[in-house]
Every structure is written in structure tokens, then in C-alpha cells.
PDB file of N, CA and C in Angstrom:
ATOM      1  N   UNK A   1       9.601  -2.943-112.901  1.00  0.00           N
ATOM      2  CA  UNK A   1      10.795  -2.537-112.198  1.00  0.00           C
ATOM      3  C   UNK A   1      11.862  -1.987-113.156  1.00  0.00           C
ATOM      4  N   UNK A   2      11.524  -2.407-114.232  1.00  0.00           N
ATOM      5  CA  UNK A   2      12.933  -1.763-115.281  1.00  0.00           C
ATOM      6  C   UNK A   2      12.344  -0.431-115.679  1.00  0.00           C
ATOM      7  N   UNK A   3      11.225   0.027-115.300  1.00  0.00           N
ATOM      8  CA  UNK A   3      11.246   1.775-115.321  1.00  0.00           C
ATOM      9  C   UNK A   3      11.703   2.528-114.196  1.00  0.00           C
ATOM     10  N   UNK A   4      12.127   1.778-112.971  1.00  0.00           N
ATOM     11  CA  UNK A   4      12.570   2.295-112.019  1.00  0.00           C
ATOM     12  C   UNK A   4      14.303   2.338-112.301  1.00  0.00           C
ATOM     13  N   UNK A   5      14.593   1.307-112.959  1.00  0.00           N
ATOM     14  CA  UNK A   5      16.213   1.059-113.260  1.00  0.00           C
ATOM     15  C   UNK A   5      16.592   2.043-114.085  1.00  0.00           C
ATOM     16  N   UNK A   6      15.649   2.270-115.143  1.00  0.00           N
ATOM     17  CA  UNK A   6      16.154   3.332-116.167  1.00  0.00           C
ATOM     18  C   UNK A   6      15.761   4.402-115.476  1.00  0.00           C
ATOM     19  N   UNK A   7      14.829   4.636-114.555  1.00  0.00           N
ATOM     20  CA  UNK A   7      14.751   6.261-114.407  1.00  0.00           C
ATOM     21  C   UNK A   7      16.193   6.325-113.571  1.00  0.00           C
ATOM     22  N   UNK A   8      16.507   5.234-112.667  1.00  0.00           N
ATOM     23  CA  UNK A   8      17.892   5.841-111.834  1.00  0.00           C
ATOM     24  C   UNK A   8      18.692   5.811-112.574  1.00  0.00           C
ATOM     25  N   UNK A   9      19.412   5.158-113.944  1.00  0.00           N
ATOM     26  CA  UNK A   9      20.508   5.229-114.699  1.00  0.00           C
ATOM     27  C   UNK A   9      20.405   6.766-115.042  1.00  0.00           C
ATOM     28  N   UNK A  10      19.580   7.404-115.871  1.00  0.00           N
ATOM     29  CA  UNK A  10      19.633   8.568-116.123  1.00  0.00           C
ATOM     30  C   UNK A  10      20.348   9.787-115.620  1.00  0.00           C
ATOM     31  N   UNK A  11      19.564  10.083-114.175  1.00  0.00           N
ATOM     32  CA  UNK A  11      20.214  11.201-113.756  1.00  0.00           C
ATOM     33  C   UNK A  11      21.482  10.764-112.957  1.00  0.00           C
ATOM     34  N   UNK A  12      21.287   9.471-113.440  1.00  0.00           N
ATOM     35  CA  UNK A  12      22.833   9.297-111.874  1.00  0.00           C
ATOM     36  C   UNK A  12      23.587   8.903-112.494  1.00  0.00           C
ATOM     37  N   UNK A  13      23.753   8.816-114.054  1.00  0.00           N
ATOM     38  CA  UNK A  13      24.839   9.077-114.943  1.00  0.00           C
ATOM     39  C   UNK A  13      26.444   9.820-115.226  1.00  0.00           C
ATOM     40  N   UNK A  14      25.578  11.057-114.633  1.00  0.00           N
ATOM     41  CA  UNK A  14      26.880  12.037-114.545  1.00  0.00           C
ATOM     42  C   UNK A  14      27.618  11.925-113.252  1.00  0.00           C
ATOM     43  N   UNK A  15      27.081  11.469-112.152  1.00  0.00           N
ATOM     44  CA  UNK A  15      27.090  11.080-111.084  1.00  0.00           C
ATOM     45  C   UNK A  15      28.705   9.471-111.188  1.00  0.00           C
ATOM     46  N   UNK A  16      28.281   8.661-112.419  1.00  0.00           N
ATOM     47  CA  UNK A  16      29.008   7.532-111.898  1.00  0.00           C
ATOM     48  C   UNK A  16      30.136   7.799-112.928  1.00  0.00           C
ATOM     49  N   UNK A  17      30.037   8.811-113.866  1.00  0.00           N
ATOM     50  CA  UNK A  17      31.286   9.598-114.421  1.00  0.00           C
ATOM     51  C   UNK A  17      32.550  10.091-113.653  1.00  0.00           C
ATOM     52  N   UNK A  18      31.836  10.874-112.582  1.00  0.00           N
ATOM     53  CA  UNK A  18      33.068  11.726-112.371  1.00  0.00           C
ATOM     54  C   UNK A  18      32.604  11.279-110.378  1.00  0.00           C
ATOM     55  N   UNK A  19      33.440  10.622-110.194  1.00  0.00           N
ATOM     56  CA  UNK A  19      33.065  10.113-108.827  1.00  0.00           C
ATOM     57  C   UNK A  19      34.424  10.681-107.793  1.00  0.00           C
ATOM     58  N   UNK A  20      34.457  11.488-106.583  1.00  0.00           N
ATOM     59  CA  UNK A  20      35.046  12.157-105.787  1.00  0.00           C
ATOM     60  C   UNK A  20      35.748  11.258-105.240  1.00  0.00           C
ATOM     61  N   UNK A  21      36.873  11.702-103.933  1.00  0.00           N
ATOM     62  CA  UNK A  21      37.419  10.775-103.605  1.00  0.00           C
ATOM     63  C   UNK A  21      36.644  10.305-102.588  1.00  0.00           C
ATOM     64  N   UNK A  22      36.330  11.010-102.075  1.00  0.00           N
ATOM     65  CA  UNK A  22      35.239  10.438-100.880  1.00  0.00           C
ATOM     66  C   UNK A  22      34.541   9.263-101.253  1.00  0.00           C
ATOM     67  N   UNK A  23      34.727   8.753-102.228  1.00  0.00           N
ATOM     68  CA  UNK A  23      33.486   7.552-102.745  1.00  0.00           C
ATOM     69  C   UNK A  23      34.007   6.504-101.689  1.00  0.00           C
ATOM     70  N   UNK A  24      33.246   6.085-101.565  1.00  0.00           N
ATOM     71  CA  UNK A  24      32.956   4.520-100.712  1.00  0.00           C
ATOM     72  C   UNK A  24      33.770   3.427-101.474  1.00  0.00           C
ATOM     73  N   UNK A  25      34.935   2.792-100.559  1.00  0.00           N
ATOM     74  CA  UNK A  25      35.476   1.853-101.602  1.00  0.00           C
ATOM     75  C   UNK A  25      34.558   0.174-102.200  1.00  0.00           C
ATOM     76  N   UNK A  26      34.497   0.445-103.256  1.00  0.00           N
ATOM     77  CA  UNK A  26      33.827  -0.998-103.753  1.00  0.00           C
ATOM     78  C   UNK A  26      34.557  -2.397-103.288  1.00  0.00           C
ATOM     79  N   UNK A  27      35.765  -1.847-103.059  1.00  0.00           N
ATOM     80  CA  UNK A  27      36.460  -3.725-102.501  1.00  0.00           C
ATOM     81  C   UNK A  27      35.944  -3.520-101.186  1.00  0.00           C
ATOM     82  N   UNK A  28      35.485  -2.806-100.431  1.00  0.00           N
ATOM     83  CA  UNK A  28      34.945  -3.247 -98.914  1.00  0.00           C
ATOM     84  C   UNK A  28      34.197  -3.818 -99.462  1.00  0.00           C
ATOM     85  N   UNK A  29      33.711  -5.078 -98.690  1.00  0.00           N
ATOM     86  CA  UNK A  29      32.213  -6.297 -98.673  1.00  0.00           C
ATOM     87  C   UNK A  29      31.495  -5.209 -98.394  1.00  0.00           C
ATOM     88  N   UNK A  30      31.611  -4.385 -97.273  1.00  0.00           N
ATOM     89  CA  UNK A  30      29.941  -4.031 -96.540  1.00  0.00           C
ATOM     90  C   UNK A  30      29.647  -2.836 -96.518  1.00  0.00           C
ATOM     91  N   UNK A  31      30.663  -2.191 -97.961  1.00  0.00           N
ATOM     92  CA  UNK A  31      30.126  -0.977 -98.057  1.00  0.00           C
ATOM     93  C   UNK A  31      28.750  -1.227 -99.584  1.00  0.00           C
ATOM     94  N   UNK A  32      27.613  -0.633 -98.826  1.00  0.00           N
ATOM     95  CA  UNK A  32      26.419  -0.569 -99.245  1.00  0.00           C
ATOM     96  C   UNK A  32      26.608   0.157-100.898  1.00  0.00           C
ATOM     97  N   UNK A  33      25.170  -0.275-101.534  1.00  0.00           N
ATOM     98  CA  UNK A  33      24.692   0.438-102.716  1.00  0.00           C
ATOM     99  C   UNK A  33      24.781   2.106-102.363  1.00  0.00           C
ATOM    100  N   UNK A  34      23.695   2.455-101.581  1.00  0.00           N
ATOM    101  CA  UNK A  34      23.567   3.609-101.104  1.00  0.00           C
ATOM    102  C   UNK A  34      24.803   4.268-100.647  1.00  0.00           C
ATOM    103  N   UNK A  35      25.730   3.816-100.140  1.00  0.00           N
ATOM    104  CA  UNK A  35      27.233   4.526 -99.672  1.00  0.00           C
ATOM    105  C   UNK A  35      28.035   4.495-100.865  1.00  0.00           C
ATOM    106  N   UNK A  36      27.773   3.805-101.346  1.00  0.00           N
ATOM    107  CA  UNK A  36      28.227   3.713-103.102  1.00  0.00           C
ATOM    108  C   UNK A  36      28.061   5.349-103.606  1.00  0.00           C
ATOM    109  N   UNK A  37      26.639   5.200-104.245  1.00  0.00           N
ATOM    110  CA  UNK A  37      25.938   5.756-104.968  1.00  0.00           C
ATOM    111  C   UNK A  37      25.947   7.396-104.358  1.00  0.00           C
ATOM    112  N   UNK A  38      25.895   7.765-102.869  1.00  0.00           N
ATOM    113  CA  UNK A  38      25.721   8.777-101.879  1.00  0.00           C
ATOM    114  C   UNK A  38      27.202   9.113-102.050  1.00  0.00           C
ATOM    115  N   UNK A  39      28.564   8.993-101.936  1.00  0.00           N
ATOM    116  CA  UNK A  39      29.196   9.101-101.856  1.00  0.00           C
ATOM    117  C   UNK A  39      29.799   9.862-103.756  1.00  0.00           C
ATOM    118  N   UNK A  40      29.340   9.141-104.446  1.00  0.00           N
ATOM    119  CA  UNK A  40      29.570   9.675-105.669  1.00  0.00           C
ATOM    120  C   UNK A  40      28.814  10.981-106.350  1.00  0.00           C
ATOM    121  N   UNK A  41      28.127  11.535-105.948  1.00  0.00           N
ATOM    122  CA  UNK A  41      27.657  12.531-105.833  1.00  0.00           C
ATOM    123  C   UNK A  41      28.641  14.122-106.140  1.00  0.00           C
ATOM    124  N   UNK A  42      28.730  14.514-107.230  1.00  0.00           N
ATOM    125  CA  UNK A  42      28.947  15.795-107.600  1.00  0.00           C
ATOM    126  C   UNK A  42      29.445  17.160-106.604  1.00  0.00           C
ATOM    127  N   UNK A  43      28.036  17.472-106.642  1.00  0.00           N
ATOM    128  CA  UNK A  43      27.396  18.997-106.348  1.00  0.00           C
ATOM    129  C   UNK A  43      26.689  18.257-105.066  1.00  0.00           C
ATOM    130  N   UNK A  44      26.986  19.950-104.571  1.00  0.00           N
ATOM    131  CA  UNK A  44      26.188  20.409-103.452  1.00  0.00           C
ATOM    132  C   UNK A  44      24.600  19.921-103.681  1.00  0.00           C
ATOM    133  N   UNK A  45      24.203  19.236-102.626  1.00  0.00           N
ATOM    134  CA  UNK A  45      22.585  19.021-102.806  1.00  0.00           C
ATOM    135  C   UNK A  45      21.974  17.803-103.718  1.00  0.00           C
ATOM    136  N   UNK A  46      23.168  16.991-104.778  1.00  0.00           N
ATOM    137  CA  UNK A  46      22.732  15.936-105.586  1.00  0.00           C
ATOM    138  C   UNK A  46      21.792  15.095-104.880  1.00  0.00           C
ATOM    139  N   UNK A  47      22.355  14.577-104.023  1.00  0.00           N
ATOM    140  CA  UNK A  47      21.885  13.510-102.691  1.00  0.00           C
ATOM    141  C   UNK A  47      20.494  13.980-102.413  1.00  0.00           C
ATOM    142  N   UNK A  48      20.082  14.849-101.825  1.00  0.00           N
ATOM    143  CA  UNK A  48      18.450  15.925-101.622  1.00  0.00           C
ATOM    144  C   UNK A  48      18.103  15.712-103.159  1.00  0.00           C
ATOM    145  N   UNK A  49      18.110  16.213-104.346  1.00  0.00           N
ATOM    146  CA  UNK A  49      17.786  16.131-105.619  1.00  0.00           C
ATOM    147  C   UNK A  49      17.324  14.863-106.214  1.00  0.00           C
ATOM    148  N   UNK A  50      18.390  14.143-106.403  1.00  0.00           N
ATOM    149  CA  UNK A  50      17.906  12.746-106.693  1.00  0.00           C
ATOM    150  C   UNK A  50      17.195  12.063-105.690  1.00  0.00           C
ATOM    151  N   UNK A  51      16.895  12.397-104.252  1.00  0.00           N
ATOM    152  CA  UNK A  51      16.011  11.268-103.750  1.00  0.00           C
ATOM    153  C   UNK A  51      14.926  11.772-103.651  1.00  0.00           C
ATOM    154  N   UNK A  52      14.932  13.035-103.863  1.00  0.00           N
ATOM    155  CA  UNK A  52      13.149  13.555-103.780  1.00  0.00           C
ATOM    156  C   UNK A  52      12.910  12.840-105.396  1.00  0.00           C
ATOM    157  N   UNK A  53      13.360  13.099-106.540  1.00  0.00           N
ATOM    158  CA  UNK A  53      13.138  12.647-107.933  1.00  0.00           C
ATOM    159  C   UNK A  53      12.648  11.558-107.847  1.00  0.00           C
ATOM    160  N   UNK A  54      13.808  10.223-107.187  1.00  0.00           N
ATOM    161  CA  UNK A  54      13.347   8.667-107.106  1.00  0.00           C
ATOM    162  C   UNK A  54      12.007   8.397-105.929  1.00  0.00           C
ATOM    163  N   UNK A  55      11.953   9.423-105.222  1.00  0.00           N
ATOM    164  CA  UNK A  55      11.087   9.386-104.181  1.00  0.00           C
ATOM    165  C   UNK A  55       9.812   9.233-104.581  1.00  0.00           C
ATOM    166  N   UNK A  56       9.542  10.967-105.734  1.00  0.00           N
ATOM    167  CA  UNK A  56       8.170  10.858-106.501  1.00  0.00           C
ATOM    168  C   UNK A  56       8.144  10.104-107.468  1.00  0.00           C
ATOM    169  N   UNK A  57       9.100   9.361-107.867  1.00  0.00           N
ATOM    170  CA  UNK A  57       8.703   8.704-109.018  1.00  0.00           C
ATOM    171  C   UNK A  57       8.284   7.257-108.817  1.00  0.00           C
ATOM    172  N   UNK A  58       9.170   6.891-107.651  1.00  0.00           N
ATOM    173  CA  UNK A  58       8.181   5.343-107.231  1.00  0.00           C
ATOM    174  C   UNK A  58       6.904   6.115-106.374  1.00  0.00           C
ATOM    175  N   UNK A  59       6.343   6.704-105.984  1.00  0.00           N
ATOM    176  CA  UNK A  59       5.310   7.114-105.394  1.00  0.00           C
ATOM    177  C   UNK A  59       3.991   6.745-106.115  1.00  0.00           C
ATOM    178  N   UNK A  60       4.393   7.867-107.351  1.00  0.00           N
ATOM    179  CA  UNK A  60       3.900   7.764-108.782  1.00  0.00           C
ATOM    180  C   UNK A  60       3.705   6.837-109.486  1.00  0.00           C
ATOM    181  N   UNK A  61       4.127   5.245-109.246  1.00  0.00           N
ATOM    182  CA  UNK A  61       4.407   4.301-109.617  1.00  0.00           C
ATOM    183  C   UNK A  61       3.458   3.043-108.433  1.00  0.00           C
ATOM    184  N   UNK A  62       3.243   3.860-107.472  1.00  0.00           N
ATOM    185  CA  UNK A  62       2.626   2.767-106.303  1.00  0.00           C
ATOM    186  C   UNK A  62       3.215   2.219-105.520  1.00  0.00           C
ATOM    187  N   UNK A  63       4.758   2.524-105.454  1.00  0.00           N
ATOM    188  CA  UNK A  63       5.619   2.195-104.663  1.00  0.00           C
ATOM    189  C   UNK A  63       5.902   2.797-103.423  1.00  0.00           C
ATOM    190  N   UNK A  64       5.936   2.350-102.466  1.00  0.00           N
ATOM    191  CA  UNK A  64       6.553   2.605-101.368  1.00  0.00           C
ATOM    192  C   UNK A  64       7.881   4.060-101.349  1.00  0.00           C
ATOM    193  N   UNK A  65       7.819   5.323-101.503  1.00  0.00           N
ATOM    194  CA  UNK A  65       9.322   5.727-101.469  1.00  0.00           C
ATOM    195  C   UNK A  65      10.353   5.075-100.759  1.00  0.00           C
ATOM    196  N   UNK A  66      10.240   4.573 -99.381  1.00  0.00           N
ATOM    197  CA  UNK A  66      11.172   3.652 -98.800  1.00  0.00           C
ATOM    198  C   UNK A  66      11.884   2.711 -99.289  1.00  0.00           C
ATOM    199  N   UNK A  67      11.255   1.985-100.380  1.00  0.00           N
ATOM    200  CA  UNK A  67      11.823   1.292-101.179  1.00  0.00           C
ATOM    201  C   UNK A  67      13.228   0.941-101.114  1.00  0.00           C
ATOM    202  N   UNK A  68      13.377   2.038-102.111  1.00  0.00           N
ATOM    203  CA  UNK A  68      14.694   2.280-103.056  1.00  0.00           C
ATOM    204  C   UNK A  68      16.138   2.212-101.837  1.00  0.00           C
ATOM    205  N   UNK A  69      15.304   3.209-100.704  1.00  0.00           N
ATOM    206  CA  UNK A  69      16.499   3.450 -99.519  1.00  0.00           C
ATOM    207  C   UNK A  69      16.678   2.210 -99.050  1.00  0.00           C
ATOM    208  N   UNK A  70      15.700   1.551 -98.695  1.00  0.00           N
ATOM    209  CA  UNK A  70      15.924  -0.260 -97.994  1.00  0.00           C
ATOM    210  C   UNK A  70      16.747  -1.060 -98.714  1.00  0.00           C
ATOM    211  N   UNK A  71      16.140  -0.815-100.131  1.00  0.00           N
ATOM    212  CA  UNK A  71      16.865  -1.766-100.874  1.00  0.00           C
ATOM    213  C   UNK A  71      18.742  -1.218-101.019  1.00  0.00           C
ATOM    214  N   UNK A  72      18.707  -0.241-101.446  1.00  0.00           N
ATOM    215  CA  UNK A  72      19.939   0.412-101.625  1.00  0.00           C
ATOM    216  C   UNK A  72      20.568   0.462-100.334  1.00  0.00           C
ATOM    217  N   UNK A  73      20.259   0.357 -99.596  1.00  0.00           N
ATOM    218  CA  UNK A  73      20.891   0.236 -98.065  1.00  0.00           C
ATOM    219  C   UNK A  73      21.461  -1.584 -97.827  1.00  0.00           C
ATOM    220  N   UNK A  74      21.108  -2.652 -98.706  1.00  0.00           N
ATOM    221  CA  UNK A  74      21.165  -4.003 -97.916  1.00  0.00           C
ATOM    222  C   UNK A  74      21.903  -4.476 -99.538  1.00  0.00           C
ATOM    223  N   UNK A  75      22.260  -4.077-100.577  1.00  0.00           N
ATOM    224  CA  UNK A  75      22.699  -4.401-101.416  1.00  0.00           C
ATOM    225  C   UNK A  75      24.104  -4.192-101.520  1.00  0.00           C
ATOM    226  N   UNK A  76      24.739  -4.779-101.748  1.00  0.00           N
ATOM    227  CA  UNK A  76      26.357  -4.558-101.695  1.00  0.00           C
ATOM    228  C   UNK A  76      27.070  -5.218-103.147  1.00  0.00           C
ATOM    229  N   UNK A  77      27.192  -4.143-104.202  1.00  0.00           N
ATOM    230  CA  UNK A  77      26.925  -4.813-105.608  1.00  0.00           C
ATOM    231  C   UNK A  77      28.918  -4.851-106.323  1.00  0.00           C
ATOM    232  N   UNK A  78      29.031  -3.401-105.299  1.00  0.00           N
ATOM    233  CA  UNK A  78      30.385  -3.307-105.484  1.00  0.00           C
ATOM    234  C   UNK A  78      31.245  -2.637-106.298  1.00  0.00           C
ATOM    235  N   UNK A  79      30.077  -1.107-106.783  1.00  0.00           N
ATOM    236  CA  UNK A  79      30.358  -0.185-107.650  1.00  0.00           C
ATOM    237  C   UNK A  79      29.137   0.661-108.154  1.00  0.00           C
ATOM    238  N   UNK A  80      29.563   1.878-108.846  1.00  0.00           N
ATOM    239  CA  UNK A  80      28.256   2.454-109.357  1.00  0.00           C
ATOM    240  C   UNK A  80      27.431   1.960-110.187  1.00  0.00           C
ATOM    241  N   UNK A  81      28.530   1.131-111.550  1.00  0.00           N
ATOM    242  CA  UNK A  81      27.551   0.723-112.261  1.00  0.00           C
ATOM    243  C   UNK A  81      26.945  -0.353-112.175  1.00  0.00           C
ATOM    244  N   UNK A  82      27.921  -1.284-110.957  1.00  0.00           N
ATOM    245  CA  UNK A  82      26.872  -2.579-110.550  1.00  0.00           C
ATOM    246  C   UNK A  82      25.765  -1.843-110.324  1.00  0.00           C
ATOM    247  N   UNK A  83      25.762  -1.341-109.167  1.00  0.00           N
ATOM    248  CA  UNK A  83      24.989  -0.626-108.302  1.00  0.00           C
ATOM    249  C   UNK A  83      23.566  -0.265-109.085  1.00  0.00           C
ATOM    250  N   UNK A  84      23.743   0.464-110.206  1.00  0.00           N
ATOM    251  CA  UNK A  84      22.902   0.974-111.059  1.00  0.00           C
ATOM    252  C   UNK A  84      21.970  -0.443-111.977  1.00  0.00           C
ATOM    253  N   UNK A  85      23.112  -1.452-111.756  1.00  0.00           N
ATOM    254  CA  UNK A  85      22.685  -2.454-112.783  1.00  0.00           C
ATOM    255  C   UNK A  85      21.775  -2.909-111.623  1.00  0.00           C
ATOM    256  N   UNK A  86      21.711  -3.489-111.117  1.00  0.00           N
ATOM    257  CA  UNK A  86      21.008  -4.305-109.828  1.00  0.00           C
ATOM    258  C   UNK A  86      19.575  -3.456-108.878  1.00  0.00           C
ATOM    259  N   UNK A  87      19.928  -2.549-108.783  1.00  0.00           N
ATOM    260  CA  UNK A  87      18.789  -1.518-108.205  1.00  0.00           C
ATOM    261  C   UNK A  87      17.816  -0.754-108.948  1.00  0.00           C
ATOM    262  N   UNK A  88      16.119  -1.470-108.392  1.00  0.00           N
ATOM    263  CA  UNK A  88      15.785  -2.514-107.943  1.00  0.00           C
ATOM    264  C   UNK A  88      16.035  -3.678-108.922  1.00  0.00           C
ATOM    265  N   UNK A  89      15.932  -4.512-108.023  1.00  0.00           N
ATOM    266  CA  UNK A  89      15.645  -5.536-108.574  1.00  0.00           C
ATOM    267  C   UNK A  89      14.423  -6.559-108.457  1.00  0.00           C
TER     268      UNK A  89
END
């Protein structure tokens, strides 16, 4: 699982740099990993980009693509880089 952690730190790096206002606030309880992480997003299309990437790469790995979305959907860590720290786990 810690090749899945480092492959998402990577590209979603620049991502937890420069985070829009639109980001999802971390003091809500029940705003999610994924509303986190979706919300911090750059550019046009990041969101499409990175989940086809994490998609084939747990695929590639024997994983479920669903995964990542389930998990990142029920985790509430309370920031990007929690977020990044914790997913998966």
C-alpha cells in the first residue's frame, strides 16, 4: 500500500501547493478526502487526469480501481496533506 501512497503524493503535489478557493473546508467534520483533494485541483481536467493515472495504477497493482474513490469518499482526514498522508491506508 505505500506504493499506492507515494504514487498519489507525487502528482498531487502541485495540486496541495497551490489550492483554489473553492477547496472544501478542512474544519467541516464531513467534508470528505475526495472533496478535499477534488476541490484542490489546478487546471482544467486535473480531476479526469489523476483518476484515470490512480485508476491504472491500482489496476496494475490488482486492485480494484474503485478503491481509492470508496476509500477517499469515507475518510475525513481534514486537509490535503492529511489526506495524502492517510490514503490508502
Amino acid at each position: 500500500m505505500r506504493r499506492i501512497t507515494a504514487a498519489l503524493a507525487v502528482p498531487l503535489a502541485p495540486a496541495a501547493v497551490v489550492v483554489g478557493s473553492a477547496t472544501a473546508d478542512p474544519s467541516n467534520q464531513r467534508a470528505s478526502c475526495e472533496g478535499i483533494l477534488v476541490s484542490s485541483a489546478t487546471y482544467p481536467g486535473q480531476v479526469a487526469d489523476l483518476g484515470r493515472l490512480f485508476h491504472d495504477q491500482l489496476k496494475d497493482q490488482g486492485i480494484p480501481p474503485g478503491f481509492l474513490d470508496v476509500g477517499a469518499a469515507q475518510v475525513k482526514a481534514g486537509g490535503v496533506e492529511a489526506c495524502l498522508a492517510v490514503l490508502p491506508s
